[in-house]
N, C-alpha and C. Protein backbone atom coordinates (compact mmCIF):
# COMPACT_ATOMS: atom_id res chain seq x y z
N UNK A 1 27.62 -2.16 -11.06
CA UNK A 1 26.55 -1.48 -10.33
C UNK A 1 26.54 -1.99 -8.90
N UNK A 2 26.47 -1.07 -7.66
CA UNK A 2 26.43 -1.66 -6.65
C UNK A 2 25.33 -2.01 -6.36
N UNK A 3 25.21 -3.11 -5.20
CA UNK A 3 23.77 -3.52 -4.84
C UNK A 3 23.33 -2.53 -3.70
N UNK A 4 21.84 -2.27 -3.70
CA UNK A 4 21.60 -1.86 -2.43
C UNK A 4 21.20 -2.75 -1.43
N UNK A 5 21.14 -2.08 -0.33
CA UNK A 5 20.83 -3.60 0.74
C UNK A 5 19.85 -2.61 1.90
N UNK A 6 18.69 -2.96 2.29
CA UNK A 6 18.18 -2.32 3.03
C UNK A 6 18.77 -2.22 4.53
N UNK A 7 18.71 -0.93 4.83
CA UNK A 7 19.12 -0.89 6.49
C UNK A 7 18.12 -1.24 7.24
N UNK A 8 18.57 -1.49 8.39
CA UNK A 8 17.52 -2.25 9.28
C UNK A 8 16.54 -0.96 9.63
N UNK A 9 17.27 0.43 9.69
CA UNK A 9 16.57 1.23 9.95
C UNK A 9 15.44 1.85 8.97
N UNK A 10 15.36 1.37 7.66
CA UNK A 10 14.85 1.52 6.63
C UNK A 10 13.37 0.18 6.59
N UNK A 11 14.16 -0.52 6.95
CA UNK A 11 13.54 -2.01 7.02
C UNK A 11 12.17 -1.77 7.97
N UNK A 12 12.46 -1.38 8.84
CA UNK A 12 11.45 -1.08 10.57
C UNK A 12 10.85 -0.25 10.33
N UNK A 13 11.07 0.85 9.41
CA UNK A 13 9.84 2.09 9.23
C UNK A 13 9.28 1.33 8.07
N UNK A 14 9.43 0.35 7.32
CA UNK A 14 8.54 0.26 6.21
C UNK A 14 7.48 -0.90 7.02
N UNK A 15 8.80 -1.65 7.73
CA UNK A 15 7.26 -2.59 8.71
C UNK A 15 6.41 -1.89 9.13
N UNK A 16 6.88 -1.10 10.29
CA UNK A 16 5.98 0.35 10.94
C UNK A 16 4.37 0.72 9.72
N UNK A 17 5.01 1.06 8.82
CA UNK A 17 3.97 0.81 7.66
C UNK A 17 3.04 0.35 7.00
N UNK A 18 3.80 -0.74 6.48
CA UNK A 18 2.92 -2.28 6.25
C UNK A 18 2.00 -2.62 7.42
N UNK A 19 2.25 -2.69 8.71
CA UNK A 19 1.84 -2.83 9.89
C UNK A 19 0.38 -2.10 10.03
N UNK A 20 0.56 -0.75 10.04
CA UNK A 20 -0.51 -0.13 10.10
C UNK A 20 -1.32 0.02 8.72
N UNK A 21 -1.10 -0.27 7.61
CA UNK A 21 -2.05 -0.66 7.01
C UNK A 21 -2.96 -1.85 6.76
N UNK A 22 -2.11 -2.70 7.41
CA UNK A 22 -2.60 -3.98 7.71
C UNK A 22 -3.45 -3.65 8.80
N UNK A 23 -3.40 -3.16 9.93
CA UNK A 23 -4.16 -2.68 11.19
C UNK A 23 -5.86 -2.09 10.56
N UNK A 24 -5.37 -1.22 9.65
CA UNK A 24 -6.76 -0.13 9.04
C UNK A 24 -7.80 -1.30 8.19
N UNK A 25 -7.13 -2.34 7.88
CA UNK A 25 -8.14 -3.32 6.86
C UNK A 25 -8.68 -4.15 7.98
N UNK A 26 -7.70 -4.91 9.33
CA UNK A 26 -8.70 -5.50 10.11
C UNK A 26 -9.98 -4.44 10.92
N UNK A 27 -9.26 -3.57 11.36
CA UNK A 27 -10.25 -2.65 11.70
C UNK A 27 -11.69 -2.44 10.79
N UNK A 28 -11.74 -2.20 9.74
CA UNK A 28 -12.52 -1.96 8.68
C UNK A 28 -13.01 -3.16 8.35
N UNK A 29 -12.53 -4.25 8.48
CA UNK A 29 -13.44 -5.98 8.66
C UNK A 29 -14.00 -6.32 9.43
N UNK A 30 -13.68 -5.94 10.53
CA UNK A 30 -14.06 -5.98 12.03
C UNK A 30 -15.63 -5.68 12.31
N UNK A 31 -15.09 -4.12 11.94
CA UNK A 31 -16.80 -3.45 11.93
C UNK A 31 -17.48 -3.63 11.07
N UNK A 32 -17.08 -4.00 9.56
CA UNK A 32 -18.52 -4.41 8.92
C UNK A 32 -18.92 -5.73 9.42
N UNK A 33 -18.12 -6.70 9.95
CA UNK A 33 -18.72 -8.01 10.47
C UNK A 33 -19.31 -7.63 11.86
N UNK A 34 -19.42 -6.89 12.24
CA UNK A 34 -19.79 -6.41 13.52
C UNK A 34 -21.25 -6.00 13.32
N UNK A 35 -21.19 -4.69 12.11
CA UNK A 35 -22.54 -4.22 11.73
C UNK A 35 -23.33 -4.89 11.31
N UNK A 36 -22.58 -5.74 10.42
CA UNK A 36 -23.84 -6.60 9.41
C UNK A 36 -24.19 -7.54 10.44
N UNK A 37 -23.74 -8.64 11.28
CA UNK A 37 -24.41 -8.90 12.30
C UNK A 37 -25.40 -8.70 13.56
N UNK A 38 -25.05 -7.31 14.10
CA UNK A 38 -25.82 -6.57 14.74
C UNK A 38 -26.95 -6.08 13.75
N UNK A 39 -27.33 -5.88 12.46
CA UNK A 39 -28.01 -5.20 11.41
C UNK A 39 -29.07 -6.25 10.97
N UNK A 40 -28.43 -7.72 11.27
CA UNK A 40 -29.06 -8.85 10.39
C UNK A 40 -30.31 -9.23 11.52
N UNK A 41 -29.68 -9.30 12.97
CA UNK A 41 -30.26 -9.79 13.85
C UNK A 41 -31.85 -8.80 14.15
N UNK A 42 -31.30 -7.18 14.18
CA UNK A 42 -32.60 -6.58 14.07
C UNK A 42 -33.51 -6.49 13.17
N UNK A 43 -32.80 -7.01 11.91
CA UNK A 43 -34.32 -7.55 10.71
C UNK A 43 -35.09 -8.55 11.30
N UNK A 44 -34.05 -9.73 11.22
CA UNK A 44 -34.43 -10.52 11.99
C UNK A 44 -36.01 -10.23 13.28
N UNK A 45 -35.83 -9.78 13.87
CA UNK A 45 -36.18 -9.23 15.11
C UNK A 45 -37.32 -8.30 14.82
N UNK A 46 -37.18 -7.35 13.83
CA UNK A 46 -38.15 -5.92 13.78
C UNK A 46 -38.86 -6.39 12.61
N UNK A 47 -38.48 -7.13 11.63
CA UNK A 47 -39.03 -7.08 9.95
C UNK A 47 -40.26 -8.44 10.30
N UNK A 48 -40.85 -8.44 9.72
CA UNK A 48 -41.57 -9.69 8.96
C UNK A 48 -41.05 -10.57 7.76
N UNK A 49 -41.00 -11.59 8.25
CA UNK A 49 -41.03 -12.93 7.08
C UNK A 49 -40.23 -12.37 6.24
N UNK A 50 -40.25 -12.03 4.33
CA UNK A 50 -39.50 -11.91 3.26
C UNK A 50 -38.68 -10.96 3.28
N UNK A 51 -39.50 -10.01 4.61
CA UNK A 51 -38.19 -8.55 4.41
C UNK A 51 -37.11 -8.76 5.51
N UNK A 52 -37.62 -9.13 6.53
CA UNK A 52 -36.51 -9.77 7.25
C UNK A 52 -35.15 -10.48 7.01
N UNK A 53 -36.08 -11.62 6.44
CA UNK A 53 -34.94 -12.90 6.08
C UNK A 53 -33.95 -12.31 4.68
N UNK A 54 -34.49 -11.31 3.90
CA UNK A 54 -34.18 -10.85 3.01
C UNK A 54 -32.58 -10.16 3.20
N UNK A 55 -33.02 -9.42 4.16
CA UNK A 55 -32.17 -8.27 4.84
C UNK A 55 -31.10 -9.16 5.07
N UNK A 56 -31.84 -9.82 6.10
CA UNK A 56 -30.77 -11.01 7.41
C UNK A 56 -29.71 -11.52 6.15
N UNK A 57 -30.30 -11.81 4.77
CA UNK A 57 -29.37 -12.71 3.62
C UNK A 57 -28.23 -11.56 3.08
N UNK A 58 -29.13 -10.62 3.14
CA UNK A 58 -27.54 -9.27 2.20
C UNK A 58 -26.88 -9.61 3.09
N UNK A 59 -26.99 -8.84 4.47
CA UNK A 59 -26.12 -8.95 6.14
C UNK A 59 -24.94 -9.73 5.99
N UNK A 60 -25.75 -11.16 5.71
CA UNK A 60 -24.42 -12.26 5.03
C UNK A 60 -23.59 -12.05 4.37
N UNK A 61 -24.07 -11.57 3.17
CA UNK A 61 -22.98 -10.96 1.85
C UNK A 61 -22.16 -9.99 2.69
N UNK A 62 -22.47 -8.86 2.87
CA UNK A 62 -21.56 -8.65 4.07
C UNK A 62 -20.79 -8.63 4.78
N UNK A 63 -21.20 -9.90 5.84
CA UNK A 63 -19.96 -10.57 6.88
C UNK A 63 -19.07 -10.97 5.58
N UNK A 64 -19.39 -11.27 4.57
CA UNK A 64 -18.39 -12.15 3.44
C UNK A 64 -17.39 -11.35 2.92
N UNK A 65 -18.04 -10.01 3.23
CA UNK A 65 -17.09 -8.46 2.27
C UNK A 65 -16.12 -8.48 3.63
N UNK A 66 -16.81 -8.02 5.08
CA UNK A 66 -15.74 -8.02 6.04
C UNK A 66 -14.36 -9.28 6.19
N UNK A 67 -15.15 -10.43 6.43
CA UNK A 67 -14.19 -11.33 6.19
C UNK A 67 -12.85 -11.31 4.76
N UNK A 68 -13.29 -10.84 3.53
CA UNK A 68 -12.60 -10.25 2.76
C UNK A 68 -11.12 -9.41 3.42
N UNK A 69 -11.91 -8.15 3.74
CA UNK A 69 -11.57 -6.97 4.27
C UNK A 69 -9.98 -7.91 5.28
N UNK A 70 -10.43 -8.83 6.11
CA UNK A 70 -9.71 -9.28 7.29
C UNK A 70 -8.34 -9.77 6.41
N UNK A 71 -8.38 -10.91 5.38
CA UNK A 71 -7.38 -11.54 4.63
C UNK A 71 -5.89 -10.90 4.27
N UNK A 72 -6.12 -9.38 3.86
CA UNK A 72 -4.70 -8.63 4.08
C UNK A 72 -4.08 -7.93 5.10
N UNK A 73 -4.55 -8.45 6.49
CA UNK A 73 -4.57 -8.36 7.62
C UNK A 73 -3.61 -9.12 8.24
N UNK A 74 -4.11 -10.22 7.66
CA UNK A 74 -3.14 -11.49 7.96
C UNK A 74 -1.49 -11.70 7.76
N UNK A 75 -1.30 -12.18 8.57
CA UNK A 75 0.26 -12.38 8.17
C UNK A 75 1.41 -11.69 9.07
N UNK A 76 2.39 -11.95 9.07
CA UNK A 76 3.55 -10.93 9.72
C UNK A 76 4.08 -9.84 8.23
N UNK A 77 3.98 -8.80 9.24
CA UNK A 77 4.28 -7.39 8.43
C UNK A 77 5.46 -7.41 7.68
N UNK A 78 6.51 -7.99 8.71
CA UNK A 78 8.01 -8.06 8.14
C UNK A 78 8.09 -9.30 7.09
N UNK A 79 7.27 -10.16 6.76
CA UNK A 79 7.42 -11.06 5.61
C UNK A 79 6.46 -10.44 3.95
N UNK A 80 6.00 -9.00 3.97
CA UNK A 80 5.01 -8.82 3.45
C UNK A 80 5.97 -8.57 1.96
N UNK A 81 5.04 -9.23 0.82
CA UNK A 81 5.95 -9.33 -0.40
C UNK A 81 6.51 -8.17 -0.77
N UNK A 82 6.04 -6.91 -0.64
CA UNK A 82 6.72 -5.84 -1.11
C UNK A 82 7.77 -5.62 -0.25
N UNK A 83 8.43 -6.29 0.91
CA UNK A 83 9.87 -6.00 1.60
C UNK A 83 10.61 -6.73 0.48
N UNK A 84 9.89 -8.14 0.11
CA UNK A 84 10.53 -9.09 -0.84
C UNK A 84 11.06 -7.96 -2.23
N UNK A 85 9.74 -7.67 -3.15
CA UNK A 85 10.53 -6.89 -3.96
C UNK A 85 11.31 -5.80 -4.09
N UNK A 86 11.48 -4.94 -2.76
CA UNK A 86 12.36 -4.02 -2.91
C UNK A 86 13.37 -4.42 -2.37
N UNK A 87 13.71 -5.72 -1.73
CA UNK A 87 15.36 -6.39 -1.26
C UNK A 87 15.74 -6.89 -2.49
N UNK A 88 14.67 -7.25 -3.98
CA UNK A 88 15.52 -7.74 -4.74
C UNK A 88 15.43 -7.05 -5.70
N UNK A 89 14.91 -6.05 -5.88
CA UNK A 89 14.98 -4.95 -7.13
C UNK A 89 15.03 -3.41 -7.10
N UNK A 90 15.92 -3.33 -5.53
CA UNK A 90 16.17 -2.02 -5.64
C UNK A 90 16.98 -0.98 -6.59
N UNK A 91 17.96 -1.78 -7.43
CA UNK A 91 18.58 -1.53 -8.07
C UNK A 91 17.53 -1.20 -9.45
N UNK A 92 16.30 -1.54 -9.77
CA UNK A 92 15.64 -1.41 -10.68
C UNK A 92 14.76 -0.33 -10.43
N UNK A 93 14.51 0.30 -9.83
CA UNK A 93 13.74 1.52 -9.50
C UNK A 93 13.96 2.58 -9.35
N UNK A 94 13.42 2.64 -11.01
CA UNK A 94 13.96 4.52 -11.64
C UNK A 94 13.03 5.49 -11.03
N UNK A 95 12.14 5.41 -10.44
CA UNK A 95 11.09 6.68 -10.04
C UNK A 95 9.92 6.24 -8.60
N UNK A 96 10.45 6.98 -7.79
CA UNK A 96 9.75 7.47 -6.49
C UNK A 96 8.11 8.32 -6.57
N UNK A 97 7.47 8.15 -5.99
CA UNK A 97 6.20 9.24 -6.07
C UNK A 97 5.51 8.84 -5.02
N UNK A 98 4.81 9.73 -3.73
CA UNK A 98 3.74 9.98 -2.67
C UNK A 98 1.99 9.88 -3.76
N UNK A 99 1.63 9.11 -3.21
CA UNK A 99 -0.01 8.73 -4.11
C UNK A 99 -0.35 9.02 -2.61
N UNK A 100 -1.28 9.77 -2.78
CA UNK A 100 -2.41 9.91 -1.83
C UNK A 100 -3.82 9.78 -2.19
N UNK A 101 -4.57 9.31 -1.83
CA UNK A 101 -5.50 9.19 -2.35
C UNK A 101 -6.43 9.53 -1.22
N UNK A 102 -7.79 10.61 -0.73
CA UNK A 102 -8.53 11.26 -0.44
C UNK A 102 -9.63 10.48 -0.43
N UNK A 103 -10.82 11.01 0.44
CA UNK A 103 -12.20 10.11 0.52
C UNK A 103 -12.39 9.17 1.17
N UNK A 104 -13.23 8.58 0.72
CA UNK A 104 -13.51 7.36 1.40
C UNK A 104 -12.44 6.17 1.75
N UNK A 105 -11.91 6.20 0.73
CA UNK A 105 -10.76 4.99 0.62
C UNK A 105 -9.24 5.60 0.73
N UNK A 106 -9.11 6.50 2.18
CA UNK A 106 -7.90 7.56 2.59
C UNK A 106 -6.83 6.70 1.66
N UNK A 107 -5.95 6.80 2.12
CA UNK A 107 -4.45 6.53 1.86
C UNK A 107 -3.57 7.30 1.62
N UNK A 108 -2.13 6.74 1.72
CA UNK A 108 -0.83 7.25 1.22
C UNK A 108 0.22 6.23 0.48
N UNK A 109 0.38 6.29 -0.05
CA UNK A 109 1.61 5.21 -0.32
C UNK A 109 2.76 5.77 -1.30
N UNK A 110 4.26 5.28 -1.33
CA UNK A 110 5.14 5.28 -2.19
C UNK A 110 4.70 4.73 -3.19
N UNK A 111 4.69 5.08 -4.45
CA UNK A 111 4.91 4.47 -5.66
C UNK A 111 6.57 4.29 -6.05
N UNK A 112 7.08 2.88 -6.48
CA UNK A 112 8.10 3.22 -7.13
C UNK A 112 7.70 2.44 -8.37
N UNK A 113 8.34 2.83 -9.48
CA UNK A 113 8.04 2.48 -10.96
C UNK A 113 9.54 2.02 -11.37
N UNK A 114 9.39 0.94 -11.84
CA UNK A 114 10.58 -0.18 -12.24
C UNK A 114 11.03 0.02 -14.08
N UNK A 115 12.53 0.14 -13.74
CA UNK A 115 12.75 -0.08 -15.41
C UNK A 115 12.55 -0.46 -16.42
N UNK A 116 11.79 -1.89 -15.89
CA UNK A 116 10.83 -2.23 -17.29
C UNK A 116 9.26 -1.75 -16.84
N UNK A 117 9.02 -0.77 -16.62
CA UNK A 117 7.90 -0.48 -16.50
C UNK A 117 6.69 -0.41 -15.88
N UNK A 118 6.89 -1.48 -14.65
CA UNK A 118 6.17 -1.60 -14.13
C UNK A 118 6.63 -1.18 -12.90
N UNK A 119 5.17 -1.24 -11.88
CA UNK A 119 5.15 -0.38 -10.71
C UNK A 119 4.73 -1.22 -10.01
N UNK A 120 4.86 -0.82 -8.54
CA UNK A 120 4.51 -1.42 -7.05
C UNK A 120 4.41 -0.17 -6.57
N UNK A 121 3.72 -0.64 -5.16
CA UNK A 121 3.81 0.60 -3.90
C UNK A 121 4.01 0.02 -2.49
N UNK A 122 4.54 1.09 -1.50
CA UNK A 122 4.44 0.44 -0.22
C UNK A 122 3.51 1.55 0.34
N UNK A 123 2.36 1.16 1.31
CA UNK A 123 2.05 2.14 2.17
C UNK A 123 3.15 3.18 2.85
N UNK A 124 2.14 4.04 2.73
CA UNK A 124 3.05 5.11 4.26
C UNK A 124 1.75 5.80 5.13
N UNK A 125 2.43 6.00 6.06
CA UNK A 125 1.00 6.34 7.20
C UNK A 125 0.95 7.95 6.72
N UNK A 126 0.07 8.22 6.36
CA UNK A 126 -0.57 9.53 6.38
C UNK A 126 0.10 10.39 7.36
N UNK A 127 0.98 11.42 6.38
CA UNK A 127 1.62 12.28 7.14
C UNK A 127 2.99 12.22 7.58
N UNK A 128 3.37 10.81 7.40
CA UNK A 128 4.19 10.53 7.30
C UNK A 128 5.10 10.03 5.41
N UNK A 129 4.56 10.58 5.01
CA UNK A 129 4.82 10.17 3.69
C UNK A 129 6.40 10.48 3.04
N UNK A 130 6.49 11.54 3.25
CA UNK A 130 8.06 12.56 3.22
C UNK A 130 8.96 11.81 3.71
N UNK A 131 8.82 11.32 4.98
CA UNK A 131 9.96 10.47 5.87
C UNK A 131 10.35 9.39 4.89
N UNK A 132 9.01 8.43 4.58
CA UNK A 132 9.18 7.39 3.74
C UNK A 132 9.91 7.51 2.38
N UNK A 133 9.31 8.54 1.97
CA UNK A 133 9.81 8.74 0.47
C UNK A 133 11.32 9.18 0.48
N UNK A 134 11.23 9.98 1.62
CA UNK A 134 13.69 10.42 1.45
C UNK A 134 14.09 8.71 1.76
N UNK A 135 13.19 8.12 2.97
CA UNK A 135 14.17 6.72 3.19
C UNK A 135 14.93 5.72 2.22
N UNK A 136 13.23 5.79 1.05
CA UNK A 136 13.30 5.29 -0.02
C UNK A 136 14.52 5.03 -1.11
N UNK A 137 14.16 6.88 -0.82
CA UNK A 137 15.56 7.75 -1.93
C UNK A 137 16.96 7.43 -1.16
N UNK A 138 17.40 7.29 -0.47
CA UNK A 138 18.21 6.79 -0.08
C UNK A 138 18.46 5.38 -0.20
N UNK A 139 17.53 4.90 0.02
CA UNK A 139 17.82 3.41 -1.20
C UNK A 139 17.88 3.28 -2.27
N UNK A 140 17.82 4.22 -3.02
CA UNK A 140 17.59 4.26 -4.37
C UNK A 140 18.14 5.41 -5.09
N UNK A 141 19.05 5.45 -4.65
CA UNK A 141 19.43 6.79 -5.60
C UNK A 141 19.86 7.53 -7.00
N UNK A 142 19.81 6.36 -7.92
CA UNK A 142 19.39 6.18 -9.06
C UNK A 142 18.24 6.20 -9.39
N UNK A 143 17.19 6.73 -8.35
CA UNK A 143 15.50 7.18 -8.76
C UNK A 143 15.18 8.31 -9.03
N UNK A 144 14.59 8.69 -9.96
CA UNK A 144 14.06 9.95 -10.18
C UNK A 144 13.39 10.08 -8.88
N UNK A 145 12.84 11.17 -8.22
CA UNK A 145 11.86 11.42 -7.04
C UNK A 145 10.73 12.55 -7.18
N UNK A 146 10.10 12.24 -7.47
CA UNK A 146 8.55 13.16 -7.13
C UNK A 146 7.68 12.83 -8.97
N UNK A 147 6.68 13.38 -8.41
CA UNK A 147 5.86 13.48 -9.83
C UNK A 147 5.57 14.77 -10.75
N UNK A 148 5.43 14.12 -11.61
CA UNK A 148 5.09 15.64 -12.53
C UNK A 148 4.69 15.10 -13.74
N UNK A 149 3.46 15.66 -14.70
CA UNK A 149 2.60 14.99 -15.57
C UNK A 149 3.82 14.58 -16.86
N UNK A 150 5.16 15.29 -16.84
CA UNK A 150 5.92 15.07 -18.13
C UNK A 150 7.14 13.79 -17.24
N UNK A 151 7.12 13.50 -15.85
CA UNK A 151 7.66 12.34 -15.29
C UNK A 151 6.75 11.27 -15.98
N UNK A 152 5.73 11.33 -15.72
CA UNK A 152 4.63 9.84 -16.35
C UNK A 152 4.66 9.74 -17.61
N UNK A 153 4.78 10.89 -18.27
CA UNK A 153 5.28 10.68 -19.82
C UNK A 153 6.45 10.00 -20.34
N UNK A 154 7.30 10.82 -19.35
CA UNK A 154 8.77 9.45 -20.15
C UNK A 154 8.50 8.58 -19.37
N UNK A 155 8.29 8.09 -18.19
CA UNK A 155 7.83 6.79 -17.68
C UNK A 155 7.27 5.86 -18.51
N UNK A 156 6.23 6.38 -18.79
CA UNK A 156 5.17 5.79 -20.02
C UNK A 156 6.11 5.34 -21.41
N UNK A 157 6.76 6.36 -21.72
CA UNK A 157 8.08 6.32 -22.45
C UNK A 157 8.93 5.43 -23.02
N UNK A 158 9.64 5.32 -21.69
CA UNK A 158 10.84 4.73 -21.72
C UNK A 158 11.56 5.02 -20.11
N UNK A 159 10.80 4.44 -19.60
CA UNK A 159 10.94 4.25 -18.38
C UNK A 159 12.40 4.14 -17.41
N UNK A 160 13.30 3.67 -18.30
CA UNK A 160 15.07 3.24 -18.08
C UNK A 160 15.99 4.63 -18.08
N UNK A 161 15.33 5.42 -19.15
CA UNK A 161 15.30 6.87 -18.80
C UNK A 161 15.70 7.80 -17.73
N UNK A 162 14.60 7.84 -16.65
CA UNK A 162 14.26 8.25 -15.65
C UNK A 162 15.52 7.82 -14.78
N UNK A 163 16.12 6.74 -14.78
CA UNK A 163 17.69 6.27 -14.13
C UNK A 163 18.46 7.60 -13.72
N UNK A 164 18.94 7.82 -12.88
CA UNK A 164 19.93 8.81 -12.59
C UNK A 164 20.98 8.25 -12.11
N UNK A 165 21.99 9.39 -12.87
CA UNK A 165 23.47 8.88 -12.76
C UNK A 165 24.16 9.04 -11.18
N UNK A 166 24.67 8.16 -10.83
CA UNK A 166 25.41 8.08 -9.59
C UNK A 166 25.92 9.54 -9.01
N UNK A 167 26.02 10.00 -7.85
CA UNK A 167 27.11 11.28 -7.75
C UNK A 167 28.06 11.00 -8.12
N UNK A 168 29.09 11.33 -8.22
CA UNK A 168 30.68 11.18 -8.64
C UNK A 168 31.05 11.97 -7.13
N UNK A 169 32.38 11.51 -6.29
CA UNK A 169 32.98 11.85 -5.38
C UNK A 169 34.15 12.86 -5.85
N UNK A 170 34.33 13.56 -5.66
CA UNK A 170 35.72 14.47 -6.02
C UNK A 170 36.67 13.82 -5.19
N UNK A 171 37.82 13.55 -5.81
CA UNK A 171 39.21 13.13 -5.48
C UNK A 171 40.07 13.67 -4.65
């Protein structure tokens, strides 16, 4: 079996990635430590005694959720563990899939689902999802690619399955 090896050009759009989802969680820590501070101070300020200090104490809980929020923020993009597992188990990843997820909590990400069964994902920036997912497939071309409710079934399955056979080159 050959190994795959990520291209650098493969490598830089998934940082590109990782990057900006890392960007959307400090952002989103930022401002609730922003609000709940600005929020705590006008209890503070406007409330009386138990409802005040009351307030001012959630506020806290709060800054504690933002500070949360900040922690997967951290770090350099290009060391982020999922570069780790797909430099060492590309060869194990029978199935590709775009998860988007809508609402409050936007997103996009690759799913890939591993021969023994289990799954990871990497972000992809919204809208950019397609780009990510052929890059992918090109690393992986022994992956099934896209979803469909009878893909999650043999997944669910027998996951080793889903493997696709190499092209063959004509002679």
């Amino acid at each position: 079996m050959l190994s795959a090896h990520m291209t650098p050009d493969l490598e830089a759009l998934l940082v590109e990635q990782i990057r900006a989802s890392k960007k959307g969680f400090r952002q989103g820590g930022l401002t609730m430590i922003v609000l709940m501070i600005v929020l705590a101070g006008i209890s503070l300020v406007a409330l009386d005694g138990r409802e005040g200090q009351g307030l001012a104490a959630m506020c806290a809980l709060g800054v504690l959720v933002g500070l949360l929020l900040l922690i997967p923020s951290l770090g350099d993009p290009a060391k982020a563990k999922i570069l780790t597992t797909i430099r060492s188990r590309a060869q194990s990843i029978v199935w590709l899939f775009v998860f988007t997820q809508r609402g409050q909590a936007a997103g996009s990400w690759i799913v890939m689902g591993f021969d023994d069964g289990t799954r990871d994902r990497v972000p992809a920036i919204m809208g950019r999802e397609d780009e990510v997912l052929r890059a992918m497939a090109g690393l992986c071309p022994q992956a099934t690619v896209g979803y469909s409710p009878a893909i999650e079934a043999q997944f669910t399955k027998a996951p080793v399955e889903l493997r696709r056979l190499p092209a063959r080159t004509a002679r």
